[in-house]
Each structure stands twice: as C-alpha cells, then as structure tokens.
Protein backbone atom coordinates (compact mmCIF):
# COMPACT_ATOMS: atom_id res chain seq x y z
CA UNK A 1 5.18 119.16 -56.93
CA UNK A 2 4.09 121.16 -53.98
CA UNK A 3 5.60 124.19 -54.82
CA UNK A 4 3.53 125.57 -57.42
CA UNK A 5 0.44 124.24 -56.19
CA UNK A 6 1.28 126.71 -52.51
CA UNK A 7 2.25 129.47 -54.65
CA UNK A 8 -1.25 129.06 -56.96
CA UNK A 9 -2.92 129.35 -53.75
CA UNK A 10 -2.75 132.88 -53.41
CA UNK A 11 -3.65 134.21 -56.37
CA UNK A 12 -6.61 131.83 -56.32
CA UNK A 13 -7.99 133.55 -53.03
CA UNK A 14 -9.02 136.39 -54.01
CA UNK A 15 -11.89 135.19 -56.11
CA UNK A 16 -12.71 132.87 -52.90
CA UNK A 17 -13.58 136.59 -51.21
CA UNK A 18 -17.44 137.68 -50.90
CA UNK A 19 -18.07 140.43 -53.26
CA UNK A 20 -17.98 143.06 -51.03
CA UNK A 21 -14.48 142.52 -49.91
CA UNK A 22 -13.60 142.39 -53.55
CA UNK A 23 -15.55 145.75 -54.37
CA UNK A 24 -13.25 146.86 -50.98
CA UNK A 25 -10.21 145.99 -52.80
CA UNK A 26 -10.87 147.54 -55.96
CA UNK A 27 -11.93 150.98 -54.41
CA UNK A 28 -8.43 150.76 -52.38
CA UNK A 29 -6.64 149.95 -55.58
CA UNK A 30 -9.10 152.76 -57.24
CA UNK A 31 -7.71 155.61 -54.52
CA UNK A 32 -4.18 154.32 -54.55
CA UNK A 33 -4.18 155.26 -58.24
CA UNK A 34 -6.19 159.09 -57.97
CA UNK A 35 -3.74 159.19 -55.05
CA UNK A 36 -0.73 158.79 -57.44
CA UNK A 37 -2.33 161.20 -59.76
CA UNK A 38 -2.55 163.91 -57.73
CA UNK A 39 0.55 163.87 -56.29
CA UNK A 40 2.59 163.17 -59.68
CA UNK A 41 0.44 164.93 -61.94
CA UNK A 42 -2.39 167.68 -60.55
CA UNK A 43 -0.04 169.27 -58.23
CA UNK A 44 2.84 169.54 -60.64
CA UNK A 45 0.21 170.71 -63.03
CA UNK A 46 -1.63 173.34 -60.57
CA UNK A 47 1.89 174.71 -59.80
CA UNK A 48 2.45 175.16 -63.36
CA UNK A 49 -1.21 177.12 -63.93
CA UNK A 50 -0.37 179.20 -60.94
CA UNK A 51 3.00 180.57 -61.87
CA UNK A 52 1.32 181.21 -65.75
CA UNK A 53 -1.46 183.06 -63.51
CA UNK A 54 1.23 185.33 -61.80
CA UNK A 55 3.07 186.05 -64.96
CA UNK A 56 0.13 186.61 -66.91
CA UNK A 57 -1.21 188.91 -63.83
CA UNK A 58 2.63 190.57 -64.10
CA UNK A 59 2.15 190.94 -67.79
CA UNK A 60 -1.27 192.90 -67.34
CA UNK A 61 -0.19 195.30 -64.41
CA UNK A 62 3.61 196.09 -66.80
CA UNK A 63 0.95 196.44 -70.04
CA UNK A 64 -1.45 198.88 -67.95
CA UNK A 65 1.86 200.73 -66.79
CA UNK A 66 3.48 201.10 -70.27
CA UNK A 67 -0.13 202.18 -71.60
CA UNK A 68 -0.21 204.82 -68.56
CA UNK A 69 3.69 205.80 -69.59
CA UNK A 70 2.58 205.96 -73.17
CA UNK A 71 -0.03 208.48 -72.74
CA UNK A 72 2.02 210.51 -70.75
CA UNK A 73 4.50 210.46 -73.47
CA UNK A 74 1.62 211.45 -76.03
CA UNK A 75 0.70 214.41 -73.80
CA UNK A 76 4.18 215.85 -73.04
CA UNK A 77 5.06 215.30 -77.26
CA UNK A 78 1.51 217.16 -77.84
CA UNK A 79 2.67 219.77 -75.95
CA UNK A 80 6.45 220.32 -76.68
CA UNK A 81 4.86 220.44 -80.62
CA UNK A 82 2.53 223.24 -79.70
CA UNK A 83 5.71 225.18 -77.25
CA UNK A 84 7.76 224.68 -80.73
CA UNK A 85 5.03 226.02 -82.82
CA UNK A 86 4.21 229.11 -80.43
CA UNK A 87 8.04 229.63 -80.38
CA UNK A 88 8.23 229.92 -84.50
CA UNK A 89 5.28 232.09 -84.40
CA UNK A 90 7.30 234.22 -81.65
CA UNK A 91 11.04 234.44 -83.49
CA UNK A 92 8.76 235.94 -86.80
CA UNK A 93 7.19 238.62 -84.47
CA UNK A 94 10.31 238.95 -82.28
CA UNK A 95 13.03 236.69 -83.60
CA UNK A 96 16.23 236.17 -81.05
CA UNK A 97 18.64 237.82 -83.80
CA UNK A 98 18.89 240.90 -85.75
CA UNK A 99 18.28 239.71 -89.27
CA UNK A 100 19.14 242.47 -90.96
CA UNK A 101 19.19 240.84 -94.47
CA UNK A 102 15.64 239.61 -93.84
CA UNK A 103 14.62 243.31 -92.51
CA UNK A 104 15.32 244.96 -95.45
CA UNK A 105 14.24 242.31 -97.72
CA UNK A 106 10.67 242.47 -96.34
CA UNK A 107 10.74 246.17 -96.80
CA UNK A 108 11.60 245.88 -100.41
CA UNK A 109 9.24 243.18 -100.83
CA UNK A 110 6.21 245.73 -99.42
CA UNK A 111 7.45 248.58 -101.67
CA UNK A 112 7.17 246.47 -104.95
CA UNK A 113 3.91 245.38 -103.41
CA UNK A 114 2.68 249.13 -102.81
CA UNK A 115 4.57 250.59 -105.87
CA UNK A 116 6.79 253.19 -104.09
CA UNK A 117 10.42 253.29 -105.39
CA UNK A 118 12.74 252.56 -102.06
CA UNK A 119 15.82 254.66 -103.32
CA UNK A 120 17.87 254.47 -100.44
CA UNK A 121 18.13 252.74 -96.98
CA UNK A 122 21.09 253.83 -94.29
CA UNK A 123 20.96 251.58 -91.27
CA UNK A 124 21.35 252.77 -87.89
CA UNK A 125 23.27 251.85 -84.81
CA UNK A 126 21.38 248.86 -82.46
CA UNK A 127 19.92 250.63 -79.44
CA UNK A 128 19.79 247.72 -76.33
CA UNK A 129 16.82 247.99 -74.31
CA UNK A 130 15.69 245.94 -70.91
CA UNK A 131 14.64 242.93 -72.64
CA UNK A 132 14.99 243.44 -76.55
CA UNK A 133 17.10 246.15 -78.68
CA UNK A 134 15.75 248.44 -81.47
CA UNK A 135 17.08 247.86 -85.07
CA UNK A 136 16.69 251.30 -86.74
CA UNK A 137 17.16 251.81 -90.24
CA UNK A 138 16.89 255.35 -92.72
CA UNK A 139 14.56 254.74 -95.57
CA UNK A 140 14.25 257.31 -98.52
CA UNK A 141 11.14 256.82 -100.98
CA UNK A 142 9.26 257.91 -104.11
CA UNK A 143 5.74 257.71 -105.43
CA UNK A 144 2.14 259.20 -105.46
CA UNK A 145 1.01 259.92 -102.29
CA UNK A 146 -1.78 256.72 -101.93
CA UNK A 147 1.52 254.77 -102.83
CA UNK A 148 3.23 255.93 -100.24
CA UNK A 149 0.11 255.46 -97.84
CA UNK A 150 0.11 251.64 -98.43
CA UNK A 151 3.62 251.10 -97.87
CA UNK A 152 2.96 252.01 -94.59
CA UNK A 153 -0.36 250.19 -94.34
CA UNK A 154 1.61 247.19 -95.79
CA UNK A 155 4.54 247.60 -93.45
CA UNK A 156 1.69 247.41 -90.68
CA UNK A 157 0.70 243.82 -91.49
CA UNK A 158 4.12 242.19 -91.72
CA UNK A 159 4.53 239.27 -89.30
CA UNK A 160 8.20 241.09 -87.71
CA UNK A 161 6.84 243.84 -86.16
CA UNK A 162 8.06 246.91 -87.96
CA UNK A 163 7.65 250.85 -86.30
CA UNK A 164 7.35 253.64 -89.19
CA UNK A 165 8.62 257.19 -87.69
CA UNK A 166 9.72 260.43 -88.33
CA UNK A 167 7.79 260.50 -92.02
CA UNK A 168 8.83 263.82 -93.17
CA UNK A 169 6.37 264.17 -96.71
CA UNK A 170 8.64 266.88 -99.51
CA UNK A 171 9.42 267.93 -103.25
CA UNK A 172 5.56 267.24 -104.35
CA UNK A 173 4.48 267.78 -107.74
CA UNK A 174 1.52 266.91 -109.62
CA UNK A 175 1.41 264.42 -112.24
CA UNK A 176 -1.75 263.93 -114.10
CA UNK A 177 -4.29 263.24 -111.26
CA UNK A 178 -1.35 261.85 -108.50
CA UNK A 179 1.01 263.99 -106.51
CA UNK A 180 4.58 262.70 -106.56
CA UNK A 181 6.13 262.88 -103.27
CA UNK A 182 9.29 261.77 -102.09
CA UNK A 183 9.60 260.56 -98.30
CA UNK A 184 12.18 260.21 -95.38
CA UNK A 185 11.22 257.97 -92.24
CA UNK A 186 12.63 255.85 -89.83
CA UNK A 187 11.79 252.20 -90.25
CA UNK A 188 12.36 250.27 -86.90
CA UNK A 189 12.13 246.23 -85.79
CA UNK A 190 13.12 244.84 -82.85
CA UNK A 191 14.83 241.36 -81.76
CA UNK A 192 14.68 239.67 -78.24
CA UNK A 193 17.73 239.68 -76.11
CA UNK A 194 18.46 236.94 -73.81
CA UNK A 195 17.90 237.62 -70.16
CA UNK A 196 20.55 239.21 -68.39
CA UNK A 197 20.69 238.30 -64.39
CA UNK A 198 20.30 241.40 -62.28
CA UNK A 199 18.31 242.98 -59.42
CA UNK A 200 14.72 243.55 -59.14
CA UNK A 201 13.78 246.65 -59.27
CA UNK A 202 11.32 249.36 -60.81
CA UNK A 203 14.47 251.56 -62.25
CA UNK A 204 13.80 252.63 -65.75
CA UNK A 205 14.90 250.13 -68.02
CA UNK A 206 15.17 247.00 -65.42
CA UNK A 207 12.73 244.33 -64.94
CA UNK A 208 9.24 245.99 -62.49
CA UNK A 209 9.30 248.86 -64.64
CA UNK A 210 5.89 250.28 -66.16
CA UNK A 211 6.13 249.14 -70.04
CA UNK A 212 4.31 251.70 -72.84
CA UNK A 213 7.13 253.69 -72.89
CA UNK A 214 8.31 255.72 -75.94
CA UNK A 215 10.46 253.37 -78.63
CA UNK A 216 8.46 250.41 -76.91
CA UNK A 217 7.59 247.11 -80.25
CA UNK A 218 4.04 248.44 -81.51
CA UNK A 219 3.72 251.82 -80.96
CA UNK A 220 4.44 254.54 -83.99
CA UNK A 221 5.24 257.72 -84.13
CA UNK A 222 4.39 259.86 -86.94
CA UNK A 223 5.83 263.36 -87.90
CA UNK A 224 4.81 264.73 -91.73
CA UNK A 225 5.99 268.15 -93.13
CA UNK A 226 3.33 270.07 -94.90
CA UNK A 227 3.17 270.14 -98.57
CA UNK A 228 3.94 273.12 -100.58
C-alpha cells in the first residue's frame, strides 16, 4: 500500500511550492513552448517567405526585362513598317524591274485621260547606266494641239518617273477652232539596277562621278518642228 501513496507524492508537491516558484515554472514551461515554435514553425515559415521574396523579386527584374525587350521590339517593327513603306513608294518611282507591260499601260491610261489617240508605240533597246538603265520607247500620237499638251503634262505627274523627248510636232490642220497635229517623241522610264562591286572612282559612269548628266531620271529634253 506504499506504492501509490510514494508515487502520489510527487505530483502533490508542486502545489506545496510558494507561488512564485510556481509562476517560475509556468514561464519555463511558457518559453519551452515559444521555443518549440520558433524552431518548428517561424523559421520553417520565414524560410518559406524569403524564397517567395526572391522569386517574386526574380519575377519583377524578368517582367521589367521582357517590358524593356518588348519595346525594343515595338521600335525596330515601327521602323521596318516605315523602311517597307518608303521602299513601295521607291519601286513606283524607280521600281527594281523593267515593267514594260505596266509602262505602256500607264501611257495609254494618260492618253485616254488627255484625249490624244496613241497610234503606235515601238520600244527601244535598254541602255545600262551606273546605277539604273533607261527604258526607251517610240510613241506616235494624234489630237488637237491642247490634247497633246496634257498628255505631256499628265505624263509629268505619274508616280514612275517618265522623260518625254525628241517631240517632233507635223501634218497640222485646222478643224473647227482646234489644230490637229500628229506627234513623234521618245517616252523614257527608268528601273534601278542592283549594285555592281567595283572601284571607286570619279570615271564617267562609276560611282564619285558628278550626277545631272544628260539621259539622267527627271530631266527632259524637248525638240518641236515648226508648224506649217
């Protein structure tokens, strides 16, 4: 009958304590447990908000960096639309081809405009210049004179650029209040040819020489018989 009375004993004495010894206890027993926490829980947990902190910091800088490489992607497509669109303007001016078909379409397209019969056409061998070659072509009209005068003002305005030479005016006879006419004149466009490799120099037809010269895109030369 001793043995449970020794083994009450213990858990008897700590009421037999003075109440600061028991407050003691429980703040011991208190830290032991905030202890515990931290170690199994608030460190795990801190580890945990750290590593989200990096990624999230990781996430920010590769967001800013794909923003950065997404403007300069704006800027370069901006920019390769407006080199496309200059280069379309350039190929109507000066396309990279001869285009005959479209050559003589646009000059029959300006005659019904202006009125003129075009009653013949003959084209003309290519002539090769330094950096483009001449496309000549024969053209034989008909009509009153102011007809005649905006064919050539018409010709002028065409996107291709397009030379009128050699007009020779003949045959004119009055009808009404016009005067018929029938003329011959050189029509001439040009088309870019692709860079050939070479030696600078200022040589007449090489790459340093003075440009302005006669048969040059944009200059016209003129010759018209007197009437009878």
């Amino acid at each position: 009958m001793a043995g449970p009375a020794s083994m009450a004993a213990p858990a008897l004495s700590l009421s037999r304590l003075p109440p600061i010894a028991r407050f003691g206890v429980g703040g011991l027993c208190v830290i032991l447990i905030a202890l515990v926490y931290w170690v199994v829980f608030y460190t795990e947990v801190s580890a945990k908000i750290e590593q989200a902190t990096r990624q999230s910091n990781d996430l920010q800088t590769e967001l800013a960096r794909q923003k950065q490489a997404q403007a300069g992607y704006l800027v370069d497509r901006d920019e390769l639309v407006m080199r496309q669109q200059r280069q379309r303007e350039l190929n109507k001016v000066l396309p990279a081809d001869t285009e005959a078909a479209a050559f003589l379409s646009a000059l029959q397209q300006v005659s019904n405009v202006s009125g003129v019969d075009l009653k013949g056409w003959k084209p003309e061998e290519e002539q090769a210049q330094a950096f483009f070659a001449k496309v000549p072509m024969r053209l034989e009209l008909s009509g009153h004179f102011h007809q005649i005068a905006k064919f050539m003002y018409e010709v002028g305005r065409l996107d291709r650029i397009i030379n009128i030479e050699n007009i020779d005016l003949s045959d004119p006879k009055v009808v009404g209040d016009d005067v018929d006419l029938k003329a011959h004149c050189l029509a001439t466009t040009f088309h870019a040819l692709k860079p050939k490799p070479g030696p600078a120099g200022g040589a007449p037809g090489q790459p340093g020489s003075t440009p302005g010269g006669p048969g040059t895109p944009g200059t016209t030369t003129a010759t018209t018989a007197g009437t009878k």
